[in-house]
Protein backbone atom coordinates (compact mmCIF):
# COMPACT_ATOMS: atom_id res chain seq x y z
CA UNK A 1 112.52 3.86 -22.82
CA UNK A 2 110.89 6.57 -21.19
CA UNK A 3 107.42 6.08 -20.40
CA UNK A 4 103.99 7.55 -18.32
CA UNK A 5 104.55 6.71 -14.83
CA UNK A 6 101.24 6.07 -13.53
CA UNK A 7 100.75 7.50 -10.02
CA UNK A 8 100.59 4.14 -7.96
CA UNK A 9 103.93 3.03 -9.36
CA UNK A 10 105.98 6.31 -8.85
CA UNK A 11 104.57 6.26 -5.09
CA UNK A 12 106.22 2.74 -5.05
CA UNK A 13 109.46 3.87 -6.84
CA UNK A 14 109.70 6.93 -4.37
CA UNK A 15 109.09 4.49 -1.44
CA UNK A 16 112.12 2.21 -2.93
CA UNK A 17 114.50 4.66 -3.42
CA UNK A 18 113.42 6.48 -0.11
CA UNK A 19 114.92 3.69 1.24
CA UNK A 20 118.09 3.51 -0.78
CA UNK A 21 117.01 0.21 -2.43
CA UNK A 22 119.69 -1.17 -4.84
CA UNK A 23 120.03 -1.81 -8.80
CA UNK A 24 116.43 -0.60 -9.39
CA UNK A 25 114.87 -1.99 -12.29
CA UNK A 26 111.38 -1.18 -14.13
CA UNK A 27 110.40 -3.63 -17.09
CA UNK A 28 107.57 -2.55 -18.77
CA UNK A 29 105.42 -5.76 -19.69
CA UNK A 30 102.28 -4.34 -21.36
CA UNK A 31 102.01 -5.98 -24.56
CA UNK A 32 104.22 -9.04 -23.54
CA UNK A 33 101.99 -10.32 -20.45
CA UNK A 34 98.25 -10.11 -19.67
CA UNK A 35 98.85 -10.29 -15.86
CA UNK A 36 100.36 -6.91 -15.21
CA UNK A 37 101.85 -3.98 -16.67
CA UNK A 38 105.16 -3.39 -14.74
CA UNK A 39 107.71 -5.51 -12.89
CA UNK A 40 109.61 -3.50 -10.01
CA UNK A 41 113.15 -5.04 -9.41
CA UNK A 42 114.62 -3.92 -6.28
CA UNK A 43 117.87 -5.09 -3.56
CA UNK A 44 117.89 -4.68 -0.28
CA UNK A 45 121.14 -5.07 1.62
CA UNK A 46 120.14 -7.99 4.30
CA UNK A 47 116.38 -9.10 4.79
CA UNK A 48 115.41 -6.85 7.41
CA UNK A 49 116.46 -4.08 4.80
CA UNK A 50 114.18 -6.01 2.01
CA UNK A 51 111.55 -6.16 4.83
CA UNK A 52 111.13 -2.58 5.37
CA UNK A 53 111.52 -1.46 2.13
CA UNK A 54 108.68 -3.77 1.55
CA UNK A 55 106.51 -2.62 4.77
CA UNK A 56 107.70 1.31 3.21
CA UNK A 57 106.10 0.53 -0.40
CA UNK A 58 102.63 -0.93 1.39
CA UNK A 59 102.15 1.80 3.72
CA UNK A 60 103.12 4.72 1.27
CA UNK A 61 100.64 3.35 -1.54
CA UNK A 62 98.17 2.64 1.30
CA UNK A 63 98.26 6.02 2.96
CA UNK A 64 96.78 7.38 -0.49
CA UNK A 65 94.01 4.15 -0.99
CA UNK A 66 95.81 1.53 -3.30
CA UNK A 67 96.24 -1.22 -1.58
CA UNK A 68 98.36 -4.59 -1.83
CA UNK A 69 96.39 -7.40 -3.89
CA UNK A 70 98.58 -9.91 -2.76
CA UNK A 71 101.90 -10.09 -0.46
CA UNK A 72 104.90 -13.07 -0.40
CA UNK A 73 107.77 -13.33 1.46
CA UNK A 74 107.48 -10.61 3.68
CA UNK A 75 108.53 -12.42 6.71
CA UNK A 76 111.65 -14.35 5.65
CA UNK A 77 112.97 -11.06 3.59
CA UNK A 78 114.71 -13.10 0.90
CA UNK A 79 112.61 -12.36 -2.23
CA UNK A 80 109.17 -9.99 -1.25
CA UNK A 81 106.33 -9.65 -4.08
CA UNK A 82 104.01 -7.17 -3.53
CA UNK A 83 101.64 -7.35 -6.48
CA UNK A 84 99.25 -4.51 -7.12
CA UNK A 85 98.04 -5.66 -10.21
CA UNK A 86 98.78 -3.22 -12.56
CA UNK A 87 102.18 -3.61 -11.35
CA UNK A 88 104.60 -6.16 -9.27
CA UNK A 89 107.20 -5.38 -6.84
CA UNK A 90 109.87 -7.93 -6.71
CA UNK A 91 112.53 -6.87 -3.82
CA UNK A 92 115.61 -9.00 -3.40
CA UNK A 93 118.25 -10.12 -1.06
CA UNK A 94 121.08 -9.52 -3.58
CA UNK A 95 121.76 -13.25 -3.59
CA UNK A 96 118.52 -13.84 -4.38
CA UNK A 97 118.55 -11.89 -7.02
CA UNK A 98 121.25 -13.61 -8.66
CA UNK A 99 119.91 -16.34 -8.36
CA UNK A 100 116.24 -16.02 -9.97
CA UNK A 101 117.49 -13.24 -12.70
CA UNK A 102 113.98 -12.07 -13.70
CA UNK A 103 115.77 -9.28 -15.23
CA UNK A 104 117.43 -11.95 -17.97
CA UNK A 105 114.10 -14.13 -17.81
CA UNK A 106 112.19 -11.03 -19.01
CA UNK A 107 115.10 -9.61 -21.54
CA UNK A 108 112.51 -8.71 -24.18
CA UNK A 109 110.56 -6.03 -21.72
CA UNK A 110 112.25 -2.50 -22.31
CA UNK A 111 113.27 -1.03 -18.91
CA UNK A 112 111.47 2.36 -18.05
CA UNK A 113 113.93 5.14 -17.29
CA UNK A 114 112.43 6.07 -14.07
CA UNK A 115 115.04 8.90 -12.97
CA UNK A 116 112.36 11.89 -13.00
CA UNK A 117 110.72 10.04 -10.84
């Protein structure tokens, strides 16, 4: 499904794939949860990887004045939220991942095609 973008969440999707970020995923959530509007799914390759692709998204979306409601995870690397209320960042260790599935636990959000990003 192809979608707006707003600006916040393309500077975050330019910040994860600056960083070559794996399997990225967009669910679009408006209409199926009151909390936000987008889920981010990103993989890192390690933790420090998930780290700074965390630490990459806060400071891009910072440098232009939106910044991070709430952070989790940063320091251990395994599974990093960054919520910015209108959208969540969820960035993996690939195990991780696998493990929590949010893409399969959210199956009935469309997925934003975000390659004109």
């Amino acid at each position: 499904m192809t979608a707006r973008i707003p600006e916040p969440l393309r500077l975050a999707l330019d910040a994860i794939q600056d960083l070559k970020a794996n399997h990225l995923v967009v669910l679009d959530l408006r209409g199926l949860n009151d909390a936000t509007d987008f889920f981010v799914i990103a993989s890192g390759t390690s933790d420090a990887h998930v780290r700074g692709i965390a630490q990459s998204v806060m400071d891009k979306l910072d440098r232009r004045g939106h910044s991070t409601h709430h952070v989790e995870g940063l320091t251990g690397g395994r599974w990093v939220l960054l919520d910015f209320v209108d959208f969540v960042v969820h960035l993996f260790h690939p195990e991780t991942r696998s493990f929590y599935q949010l893409e399969r636990l959210w199956g009935d959000a469309p997925e934003l095609l975000i390659s004109a990003t």
